[in-house]
Protein backbone atom coordinates (compact mmCIF):
# COMPACT_ATOMS: atom_id res chain seq x y z
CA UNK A 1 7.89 34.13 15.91
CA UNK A 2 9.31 30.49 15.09
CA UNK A 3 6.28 29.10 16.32
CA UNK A 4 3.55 31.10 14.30
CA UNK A 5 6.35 30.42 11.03
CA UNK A 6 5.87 26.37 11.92
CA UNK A 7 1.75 26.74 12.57
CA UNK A 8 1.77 28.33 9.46
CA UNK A 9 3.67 26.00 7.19
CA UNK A 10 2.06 22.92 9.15
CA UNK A 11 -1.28 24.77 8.00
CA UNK A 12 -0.57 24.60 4.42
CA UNK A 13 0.91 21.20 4.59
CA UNK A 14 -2.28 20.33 5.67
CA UNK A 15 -4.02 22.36 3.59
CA UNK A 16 -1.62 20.60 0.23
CA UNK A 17 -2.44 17.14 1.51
CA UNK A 18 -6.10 17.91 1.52
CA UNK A 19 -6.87 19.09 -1.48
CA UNK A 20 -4.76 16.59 -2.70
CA UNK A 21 -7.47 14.27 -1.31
CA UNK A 22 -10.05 16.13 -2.49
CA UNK A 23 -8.81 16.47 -6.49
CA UNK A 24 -8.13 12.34 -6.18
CA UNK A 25 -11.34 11.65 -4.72
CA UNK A 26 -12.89 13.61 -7.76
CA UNK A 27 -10.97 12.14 -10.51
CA UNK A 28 -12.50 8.75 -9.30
CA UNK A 29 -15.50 10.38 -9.14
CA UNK A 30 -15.76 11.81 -12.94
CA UNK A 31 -14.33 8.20 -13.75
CA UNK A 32 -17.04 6.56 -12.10
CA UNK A 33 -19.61 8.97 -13.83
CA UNK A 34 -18.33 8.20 -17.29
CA UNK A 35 -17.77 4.63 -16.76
CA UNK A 36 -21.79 4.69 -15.78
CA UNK A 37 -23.12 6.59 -18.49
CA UNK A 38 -21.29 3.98 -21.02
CA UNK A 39 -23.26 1.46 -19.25
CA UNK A 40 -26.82 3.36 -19.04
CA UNK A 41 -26.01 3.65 -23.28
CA UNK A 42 -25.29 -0.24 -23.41
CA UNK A 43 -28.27 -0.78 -21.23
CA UNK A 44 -30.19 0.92 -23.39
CA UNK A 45 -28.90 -0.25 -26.89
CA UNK A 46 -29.54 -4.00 -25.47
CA UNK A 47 -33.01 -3.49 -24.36
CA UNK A 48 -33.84 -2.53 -27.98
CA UNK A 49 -32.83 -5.22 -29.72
CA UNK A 50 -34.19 -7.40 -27.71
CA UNK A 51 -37.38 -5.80 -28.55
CA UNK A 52 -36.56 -5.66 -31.62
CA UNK A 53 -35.77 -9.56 -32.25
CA UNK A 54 -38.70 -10.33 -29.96
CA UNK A 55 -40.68 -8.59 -32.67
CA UNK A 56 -38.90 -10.55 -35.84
CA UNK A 57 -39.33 -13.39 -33.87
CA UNK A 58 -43.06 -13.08 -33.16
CA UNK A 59 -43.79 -12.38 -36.44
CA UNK A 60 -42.21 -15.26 -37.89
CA UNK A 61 -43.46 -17.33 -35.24
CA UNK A 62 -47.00 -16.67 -36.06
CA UNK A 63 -46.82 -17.15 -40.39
CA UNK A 64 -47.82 -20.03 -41.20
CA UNK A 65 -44.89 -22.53 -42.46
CA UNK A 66 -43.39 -22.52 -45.74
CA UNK A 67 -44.44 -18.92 -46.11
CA UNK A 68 -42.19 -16.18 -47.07
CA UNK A 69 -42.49 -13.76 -43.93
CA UNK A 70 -40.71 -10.32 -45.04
CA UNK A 71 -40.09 -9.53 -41.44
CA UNK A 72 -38.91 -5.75 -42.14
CA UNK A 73 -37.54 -3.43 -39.44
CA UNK A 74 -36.43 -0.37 -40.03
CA UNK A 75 -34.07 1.19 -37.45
CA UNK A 76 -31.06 3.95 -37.74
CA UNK A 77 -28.93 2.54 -35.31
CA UNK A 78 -29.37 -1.26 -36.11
CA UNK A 79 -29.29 -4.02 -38.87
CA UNK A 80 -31.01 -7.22 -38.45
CA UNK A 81 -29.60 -10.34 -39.87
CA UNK A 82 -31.92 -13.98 -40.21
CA UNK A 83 -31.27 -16.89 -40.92
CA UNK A 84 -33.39 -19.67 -41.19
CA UNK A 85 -32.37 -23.13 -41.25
CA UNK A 86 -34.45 -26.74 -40.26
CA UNK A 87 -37.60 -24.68 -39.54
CA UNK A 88 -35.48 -22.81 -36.31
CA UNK A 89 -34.90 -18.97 -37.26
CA UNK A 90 -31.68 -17.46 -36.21
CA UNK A 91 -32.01 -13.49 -35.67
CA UNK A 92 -28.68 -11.16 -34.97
CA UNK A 93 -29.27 -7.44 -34.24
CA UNK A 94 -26.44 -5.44 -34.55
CA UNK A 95 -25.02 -2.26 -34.25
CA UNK A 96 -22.19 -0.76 -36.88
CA UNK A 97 -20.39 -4.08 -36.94
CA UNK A 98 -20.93 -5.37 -33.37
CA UNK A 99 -23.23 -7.81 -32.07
CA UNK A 100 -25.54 -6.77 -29.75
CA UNK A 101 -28.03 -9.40 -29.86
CA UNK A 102 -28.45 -12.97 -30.76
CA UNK A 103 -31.89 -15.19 -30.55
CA UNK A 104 -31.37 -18.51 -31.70
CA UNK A 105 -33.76 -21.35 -32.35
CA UNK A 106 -36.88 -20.36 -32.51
CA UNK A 107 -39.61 -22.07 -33.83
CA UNK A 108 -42.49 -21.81 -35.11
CA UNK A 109 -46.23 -22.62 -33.77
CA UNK A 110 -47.86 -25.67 -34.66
């Protein structure tokens, strides 16, 4: 009888320990998940505004100089800022009040 009392309580030991395991190697798991998916959305929000200063910068790229290019993007989620300054056109895309995106320099076509 003492031995099928220790089997038994050895059994759930076992049984504690792994799903112990088990709820630890989850918890990295869901951490892991959500740690990727706030990448995927960075990813994604960095993509588009490099598009979108690739555009601005196109644009400008291709007026001729001295003229007033009303590069105008409309966009929810971002603002654009320019600057221009010795013929080089600075363009920050951002998002709220962070910076997503900077393109400095460019020029334009001669």
């Amino acid at each position: 009888m003492k031995d099928a009392q220790h089997r038994s309580s050895l059994f759930l030991v076992e049984l504690i320990i792994s799903l112990t395991l088990f709820a630890i190697c989850a918890a990295v798991c869901a951490a892991l998940l959500v740690h990727a998916r706030g990448m995927s959305r960075e990813s994604t929000q960095l993509t588009e505004a490099v598009y979108m200063a690739q555009s601005i910068a196109e644009t400008w790229r291709s007026a001729p100089a001295g003229s007033d290019v009303g590069v105008s993007v409309k966009s929810e989620e971002f603002s654009v800022r320019t600057a221009e300054q010795d013929g080089r056109l600075n363009i920050d895309i951002y998002a709220g009040e962070t910076l997503i995106y900077r393109l400095e320099g460019v020029t334009r076509l001669e």
